[in-house]
C-alpha atoms as a PDB file:
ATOM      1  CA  UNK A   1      46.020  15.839 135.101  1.00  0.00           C
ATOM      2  CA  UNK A   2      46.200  19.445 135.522  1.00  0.00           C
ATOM      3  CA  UNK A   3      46.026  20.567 132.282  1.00  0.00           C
ATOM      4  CA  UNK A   4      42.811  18.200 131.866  1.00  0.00           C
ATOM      5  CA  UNK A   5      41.715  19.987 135.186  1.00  0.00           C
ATOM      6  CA  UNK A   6      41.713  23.475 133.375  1.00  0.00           C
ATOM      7  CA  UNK A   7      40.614  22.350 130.228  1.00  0.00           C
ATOM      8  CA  UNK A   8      37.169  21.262 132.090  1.00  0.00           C
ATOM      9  CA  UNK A   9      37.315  24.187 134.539  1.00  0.00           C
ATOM     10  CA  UNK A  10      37.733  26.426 130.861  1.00  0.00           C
ATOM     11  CA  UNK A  11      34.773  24.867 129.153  1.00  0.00           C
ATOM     12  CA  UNK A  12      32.736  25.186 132.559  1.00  0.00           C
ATOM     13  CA  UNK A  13      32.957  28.647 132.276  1.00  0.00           C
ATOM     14  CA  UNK A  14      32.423  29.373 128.626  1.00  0.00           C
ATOM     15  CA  UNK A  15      28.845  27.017 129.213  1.00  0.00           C
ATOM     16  CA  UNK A  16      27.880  29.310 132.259  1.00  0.00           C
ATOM     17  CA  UNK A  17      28.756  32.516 130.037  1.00  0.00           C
ATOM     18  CA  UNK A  18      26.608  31.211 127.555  1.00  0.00           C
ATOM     19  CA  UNK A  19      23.710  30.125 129.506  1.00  0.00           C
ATOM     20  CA  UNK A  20      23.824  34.095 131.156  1.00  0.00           C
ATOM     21  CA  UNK A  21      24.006  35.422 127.971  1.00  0.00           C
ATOM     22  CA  UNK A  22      21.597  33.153 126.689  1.00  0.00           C
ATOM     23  CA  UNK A  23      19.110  33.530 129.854  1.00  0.00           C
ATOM     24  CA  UNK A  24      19.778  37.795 129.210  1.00  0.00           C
ATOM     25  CA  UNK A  25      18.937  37.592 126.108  1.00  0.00           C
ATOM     26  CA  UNK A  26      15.433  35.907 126.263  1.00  0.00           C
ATOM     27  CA  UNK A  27      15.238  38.846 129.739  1.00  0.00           C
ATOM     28  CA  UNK A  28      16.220  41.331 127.043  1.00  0.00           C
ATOM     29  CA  UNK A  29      13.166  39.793 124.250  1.00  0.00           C
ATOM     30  CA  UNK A  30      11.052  39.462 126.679  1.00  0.00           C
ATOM     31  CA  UNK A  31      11.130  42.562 127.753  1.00  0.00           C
ATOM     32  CA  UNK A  32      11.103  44.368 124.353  1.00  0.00           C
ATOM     33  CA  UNK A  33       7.671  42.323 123.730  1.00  0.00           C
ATOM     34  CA  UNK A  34       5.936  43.627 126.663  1.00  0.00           C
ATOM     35  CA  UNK A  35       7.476  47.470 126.096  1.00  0.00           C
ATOM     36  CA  UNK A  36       6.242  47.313 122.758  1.00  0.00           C
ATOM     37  CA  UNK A  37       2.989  45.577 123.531  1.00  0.00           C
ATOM     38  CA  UNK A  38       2.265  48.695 125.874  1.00  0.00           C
ATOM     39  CA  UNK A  39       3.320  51.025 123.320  1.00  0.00           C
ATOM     40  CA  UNK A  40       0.818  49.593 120.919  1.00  0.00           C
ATOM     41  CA  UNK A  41      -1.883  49.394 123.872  1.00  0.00           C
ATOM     42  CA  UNK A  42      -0.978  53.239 124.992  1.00  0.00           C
ATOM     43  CA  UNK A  43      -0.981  54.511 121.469  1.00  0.00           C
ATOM     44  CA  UNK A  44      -4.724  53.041 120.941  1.00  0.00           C
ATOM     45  CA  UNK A  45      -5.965  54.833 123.821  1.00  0.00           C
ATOM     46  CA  UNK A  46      -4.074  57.837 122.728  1.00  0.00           C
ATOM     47  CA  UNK A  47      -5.862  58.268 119.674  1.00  0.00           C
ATOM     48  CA  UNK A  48      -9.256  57.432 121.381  1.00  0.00           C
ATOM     49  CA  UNK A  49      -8.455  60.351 123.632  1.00  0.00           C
ATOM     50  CA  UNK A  50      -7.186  62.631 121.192  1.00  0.00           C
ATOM     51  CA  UNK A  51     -10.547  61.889 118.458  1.00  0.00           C
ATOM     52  CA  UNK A  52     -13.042  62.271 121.925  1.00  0.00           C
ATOM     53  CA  UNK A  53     -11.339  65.830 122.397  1.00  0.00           C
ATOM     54  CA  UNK A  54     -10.915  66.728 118.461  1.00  0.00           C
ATOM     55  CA  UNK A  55     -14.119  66.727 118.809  1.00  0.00           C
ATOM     56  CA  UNK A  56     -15.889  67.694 122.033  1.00  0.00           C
ATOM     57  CA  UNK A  57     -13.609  70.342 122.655  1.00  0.00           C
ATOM     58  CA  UNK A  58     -14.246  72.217 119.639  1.00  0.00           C
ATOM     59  CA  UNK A  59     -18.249  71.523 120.284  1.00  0.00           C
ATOM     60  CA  UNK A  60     -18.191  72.461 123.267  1.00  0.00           C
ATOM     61  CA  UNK A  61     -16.054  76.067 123.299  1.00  0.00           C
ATOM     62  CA  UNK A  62     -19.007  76.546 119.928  1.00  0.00           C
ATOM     63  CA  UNK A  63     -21.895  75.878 122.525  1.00  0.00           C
ATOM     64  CA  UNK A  64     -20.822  77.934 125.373  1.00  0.00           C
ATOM     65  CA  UNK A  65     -19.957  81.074 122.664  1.00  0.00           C
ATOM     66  CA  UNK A  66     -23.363  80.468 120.960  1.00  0.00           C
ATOM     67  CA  UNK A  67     -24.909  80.506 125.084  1.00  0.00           C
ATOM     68  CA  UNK A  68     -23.581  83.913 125.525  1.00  0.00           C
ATOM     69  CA  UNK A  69     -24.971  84.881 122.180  1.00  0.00           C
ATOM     70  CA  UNK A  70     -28.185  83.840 123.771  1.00  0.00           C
ATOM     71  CA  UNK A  71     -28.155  85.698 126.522  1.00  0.00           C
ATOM     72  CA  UNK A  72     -26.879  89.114 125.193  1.00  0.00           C
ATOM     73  CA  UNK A  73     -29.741  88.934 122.096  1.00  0.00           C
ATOM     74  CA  UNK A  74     -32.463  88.286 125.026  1.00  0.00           C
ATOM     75  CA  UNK A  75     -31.118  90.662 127.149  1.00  0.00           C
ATOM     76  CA  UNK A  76     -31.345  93.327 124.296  1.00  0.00           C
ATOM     77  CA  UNK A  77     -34.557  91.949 123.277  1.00  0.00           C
ATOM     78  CA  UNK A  78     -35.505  92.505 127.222  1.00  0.00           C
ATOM     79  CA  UNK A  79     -34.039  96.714 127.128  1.00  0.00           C
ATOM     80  CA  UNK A  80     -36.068  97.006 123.646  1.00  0.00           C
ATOM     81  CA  UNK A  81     -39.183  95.665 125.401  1.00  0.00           C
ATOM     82  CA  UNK A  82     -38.717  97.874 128.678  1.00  0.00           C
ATOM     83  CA  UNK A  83     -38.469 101.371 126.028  1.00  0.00           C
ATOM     84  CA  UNK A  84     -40.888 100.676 124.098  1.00  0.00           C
ATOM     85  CA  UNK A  85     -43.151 100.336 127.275  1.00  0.00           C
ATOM     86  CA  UNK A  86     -42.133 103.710 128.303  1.00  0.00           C
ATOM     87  CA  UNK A  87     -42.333 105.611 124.841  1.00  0.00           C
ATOM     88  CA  UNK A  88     -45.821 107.332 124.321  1.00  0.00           C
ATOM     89  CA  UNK A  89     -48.802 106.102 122.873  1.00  0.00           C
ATOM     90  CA  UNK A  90     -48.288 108.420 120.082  1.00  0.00           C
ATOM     91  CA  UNK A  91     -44.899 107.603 119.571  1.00  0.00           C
ATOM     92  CA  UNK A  92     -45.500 105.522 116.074  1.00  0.00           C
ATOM     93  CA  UNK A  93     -42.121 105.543 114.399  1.00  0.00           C
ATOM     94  CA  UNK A  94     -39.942 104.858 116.917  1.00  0.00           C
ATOM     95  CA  UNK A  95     -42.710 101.956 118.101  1.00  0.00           C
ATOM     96  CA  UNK A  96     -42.394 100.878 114.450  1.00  0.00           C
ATOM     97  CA  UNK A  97     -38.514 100.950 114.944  1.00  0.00           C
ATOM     98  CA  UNK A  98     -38.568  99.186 118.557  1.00  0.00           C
ATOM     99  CA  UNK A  99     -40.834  96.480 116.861  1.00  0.00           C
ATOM    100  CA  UNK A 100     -38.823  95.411 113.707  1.00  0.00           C
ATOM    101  CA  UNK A 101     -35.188  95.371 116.246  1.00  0.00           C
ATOM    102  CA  UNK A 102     -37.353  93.515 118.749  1.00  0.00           C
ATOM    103  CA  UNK A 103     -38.849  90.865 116.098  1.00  0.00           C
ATOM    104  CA  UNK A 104     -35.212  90.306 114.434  1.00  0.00           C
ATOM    105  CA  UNK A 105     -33.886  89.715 118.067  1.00  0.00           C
ATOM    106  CA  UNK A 106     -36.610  87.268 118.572  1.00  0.00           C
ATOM    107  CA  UNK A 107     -35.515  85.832 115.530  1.00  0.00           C
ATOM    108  CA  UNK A 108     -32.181  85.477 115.739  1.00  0.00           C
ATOM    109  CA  UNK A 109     -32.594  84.195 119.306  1.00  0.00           C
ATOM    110  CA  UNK A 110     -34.777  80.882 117.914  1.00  0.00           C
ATOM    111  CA  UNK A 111     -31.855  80.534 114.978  1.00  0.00           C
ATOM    112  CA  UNK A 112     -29.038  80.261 117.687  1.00  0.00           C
ATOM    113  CA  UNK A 113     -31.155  78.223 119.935  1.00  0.00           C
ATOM    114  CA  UNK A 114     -31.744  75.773 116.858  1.00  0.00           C
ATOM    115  CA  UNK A 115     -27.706  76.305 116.450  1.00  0.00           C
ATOM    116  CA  UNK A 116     -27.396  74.983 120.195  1.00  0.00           C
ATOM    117  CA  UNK A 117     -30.139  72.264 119.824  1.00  0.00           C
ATOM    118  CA  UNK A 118     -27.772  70.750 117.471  1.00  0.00           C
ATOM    119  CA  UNK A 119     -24.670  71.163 119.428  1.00  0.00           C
ATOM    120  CA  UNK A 120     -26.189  69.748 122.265  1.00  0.00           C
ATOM    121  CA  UNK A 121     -27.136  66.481 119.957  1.00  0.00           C
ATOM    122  CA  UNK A 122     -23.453  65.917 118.995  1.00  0.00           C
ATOM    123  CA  UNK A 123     -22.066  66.475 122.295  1.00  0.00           C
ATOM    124  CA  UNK A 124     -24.902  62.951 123.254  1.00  0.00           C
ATOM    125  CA  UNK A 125     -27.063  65.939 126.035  1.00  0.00           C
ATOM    126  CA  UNK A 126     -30.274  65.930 126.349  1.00  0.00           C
ATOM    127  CA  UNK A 127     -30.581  69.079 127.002  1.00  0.00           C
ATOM    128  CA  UNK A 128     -28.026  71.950 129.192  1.00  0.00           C
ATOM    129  CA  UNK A 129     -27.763  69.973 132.218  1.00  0.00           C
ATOM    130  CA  UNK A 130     -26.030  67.451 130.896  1.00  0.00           C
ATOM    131  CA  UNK A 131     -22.850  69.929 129.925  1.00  0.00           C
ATOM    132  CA  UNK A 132     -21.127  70.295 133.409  1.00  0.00           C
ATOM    133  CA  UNK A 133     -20.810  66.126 132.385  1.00  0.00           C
ATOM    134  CA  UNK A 134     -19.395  66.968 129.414  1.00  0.00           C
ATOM    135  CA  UNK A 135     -16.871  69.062 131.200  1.00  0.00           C
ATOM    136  CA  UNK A 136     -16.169  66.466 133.633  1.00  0.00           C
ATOM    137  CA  UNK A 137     -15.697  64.126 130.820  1.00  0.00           C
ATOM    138  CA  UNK A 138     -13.187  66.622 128.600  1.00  0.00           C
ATOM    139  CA  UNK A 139     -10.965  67.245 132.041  1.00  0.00           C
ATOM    140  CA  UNK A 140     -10.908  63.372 132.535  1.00  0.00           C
ATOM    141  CA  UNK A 141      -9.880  62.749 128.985  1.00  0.00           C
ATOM    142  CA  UNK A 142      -7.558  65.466 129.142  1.00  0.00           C
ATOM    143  CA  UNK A 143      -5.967  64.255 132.672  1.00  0.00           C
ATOM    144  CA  UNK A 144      -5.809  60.700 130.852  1.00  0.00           C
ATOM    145  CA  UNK A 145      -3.765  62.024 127.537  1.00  0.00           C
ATOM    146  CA  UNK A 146      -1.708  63.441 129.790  1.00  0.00           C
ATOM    147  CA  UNK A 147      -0.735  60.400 131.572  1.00  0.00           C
ATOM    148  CA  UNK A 148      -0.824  58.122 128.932  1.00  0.00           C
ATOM    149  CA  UNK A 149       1.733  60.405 127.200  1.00  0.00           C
ATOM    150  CA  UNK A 150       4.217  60.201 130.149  1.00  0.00           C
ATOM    151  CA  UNK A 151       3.673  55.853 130.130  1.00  0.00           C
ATOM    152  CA  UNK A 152       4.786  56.602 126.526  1.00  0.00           C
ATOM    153  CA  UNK A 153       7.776  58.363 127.317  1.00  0.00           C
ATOM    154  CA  UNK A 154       8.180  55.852 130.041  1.00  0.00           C
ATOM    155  CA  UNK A 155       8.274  52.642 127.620  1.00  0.00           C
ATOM    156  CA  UNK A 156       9.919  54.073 125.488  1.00  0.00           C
ATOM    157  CA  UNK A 157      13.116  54.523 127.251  1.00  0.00           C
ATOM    158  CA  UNK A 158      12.524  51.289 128.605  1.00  0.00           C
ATOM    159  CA  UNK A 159      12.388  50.103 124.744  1.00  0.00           C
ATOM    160  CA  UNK A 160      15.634  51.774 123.873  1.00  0.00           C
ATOM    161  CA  UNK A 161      17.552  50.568 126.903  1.00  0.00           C
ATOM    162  CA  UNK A 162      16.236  46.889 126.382  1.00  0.00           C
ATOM    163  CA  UNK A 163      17.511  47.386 122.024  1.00  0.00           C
ATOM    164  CA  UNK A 164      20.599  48.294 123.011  1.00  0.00           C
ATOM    165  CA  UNK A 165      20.706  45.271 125.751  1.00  0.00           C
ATOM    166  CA  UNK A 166      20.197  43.223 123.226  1.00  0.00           C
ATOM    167  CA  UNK A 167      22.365  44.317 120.577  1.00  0.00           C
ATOM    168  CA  UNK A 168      25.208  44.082 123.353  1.00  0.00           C
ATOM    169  CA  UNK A 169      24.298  40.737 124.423  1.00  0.00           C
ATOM    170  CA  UNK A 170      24.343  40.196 120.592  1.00  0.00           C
ATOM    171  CA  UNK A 171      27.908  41.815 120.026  1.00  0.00           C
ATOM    172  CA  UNK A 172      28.855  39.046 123.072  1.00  0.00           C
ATOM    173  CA  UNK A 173      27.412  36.239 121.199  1.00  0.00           C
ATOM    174  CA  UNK A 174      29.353  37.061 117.936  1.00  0.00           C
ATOM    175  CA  UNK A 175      32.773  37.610 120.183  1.00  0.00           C
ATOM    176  CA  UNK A 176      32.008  34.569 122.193  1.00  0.00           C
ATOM    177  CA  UNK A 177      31.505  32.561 118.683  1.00  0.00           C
ATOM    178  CA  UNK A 178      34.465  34.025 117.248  1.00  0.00           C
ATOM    179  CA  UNK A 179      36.591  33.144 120.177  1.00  0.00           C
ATOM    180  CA  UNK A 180      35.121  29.162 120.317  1.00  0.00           C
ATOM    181  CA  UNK A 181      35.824  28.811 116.487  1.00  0.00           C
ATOM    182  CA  UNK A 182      39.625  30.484 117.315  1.00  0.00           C
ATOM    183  CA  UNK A 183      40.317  27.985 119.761  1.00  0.00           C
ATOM    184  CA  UNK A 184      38.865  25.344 118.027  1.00  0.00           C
ATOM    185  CA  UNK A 185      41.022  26.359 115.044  1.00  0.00           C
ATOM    186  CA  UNK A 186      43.932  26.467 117.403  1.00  0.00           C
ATOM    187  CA  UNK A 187      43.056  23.143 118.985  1.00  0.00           C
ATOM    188  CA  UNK A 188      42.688  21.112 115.350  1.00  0.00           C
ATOM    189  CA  UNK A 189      46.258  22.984 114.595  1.00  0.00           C
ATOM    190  CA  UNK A 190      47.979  21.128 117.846  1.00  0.00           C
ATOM    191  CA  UNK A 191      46.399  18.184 116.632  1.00  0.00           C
ATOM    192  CA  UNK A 192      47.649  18.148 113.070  1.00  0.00           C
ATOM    193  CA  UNK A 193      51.113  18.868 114.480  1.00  0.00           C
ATOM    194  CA  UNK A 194      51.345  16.645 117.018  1.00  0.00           C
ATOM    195  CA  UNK A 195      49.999  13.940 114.285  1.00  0.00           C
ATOM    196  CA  UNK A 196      52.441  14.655 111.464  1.00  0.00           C
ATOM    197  CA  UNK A 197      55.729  14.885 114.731  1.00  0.00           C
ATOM    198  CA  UNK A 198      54.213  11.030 115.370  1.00  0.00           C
ATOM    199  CA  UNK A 199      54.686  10.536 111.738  1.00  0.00           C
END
């Protein structure tokens, strides 16, 4: 009766063990589902982010350089006008000289302001006033990389940790089955002896 006692209380045990593991593993899938399914999901935004700046960065730093160039060549242009207001009448060549540097200025002012025409089309503005948006937008999608790179590094410790969970809970399985087909082994052993000291 006792023996029959511990035999039950024996296989009650090994079913509970097996139900845990069982119930850890499906935790442990389960989990390495939604880790990766976040990992995919953070990676898309990632490289949303990243193509956004790639591009509007670059854009952008061009625009404000070709802005200053703007307002050094009128500012020049402006000096060139104020002396050639105050050289005299008779003053030909250097009028003649003042004229031509005044006329490429003017020039080259309407070329870079065709430049920034263009680099206000591909940065989606209107015209300037919608840049301090575009800076808004760049600091936003800069703040968001940053975080979404941190959720990555996040998930995927969480990935590793739930791997190797499962690869221990697999290691159990594989003792656990080992041990069941021992004893079962064993067991049919008893039996075959006990059979042939009958005989």
């Amino acid at each position: 009766m006792k023996k029959w006692a511990e035999h039950i209380v024996g296989r009650a045990i090994i079913a509970f063990r097996t139900l845990n593991f069982q119930s850890r593993r499906n935790i442990s899938l389960a989990n390495m589902v939604i880790f990766q399914y976040q990992l995919r999901h953070i990676s898309r935004g990632k490289y949303k982010l990243e193509r956004y700046l790639d591009s509007a960065k670059p854009t952008l730093a061009e625009y404000l350089e070709l802005v200053q160039k703007i307002k050094n060549a009128v500012k020049e242009r402006k000096a060139l006008l104020a002396e050639k207001k105050e050289i005299s009448f008779w003053n030909i060549p250097k009028a003649k000289e003042l004229n031509a540097k005044i006329a490429e200025l003017t020039e080259d002012i309407e070329e870079l302001k065709s430049e920034k025409a263009v680099l206000l089309n591909q940065l989606d503005c209107a015209d300037d006033a919608g840049i301090a948006a575009i800076k808004k937008d760049i600091a936003y999608a800069e703040a968001g990389f940053f975080k979404l790179e941190q959720q990555e590094e996040k998930y995927s410790s969480k990935l590793k940790a739930a791997l190797s969970e499962y690869a221990e809970n697999r290691t159990f399985q594989r003792e656990l089955e080992q041990k069941k087909q021992q004893k079962h082994k064993t067991t049919q052993k008893q039996k075959h002896r006990h059979s042939e000291q009958e005989q």
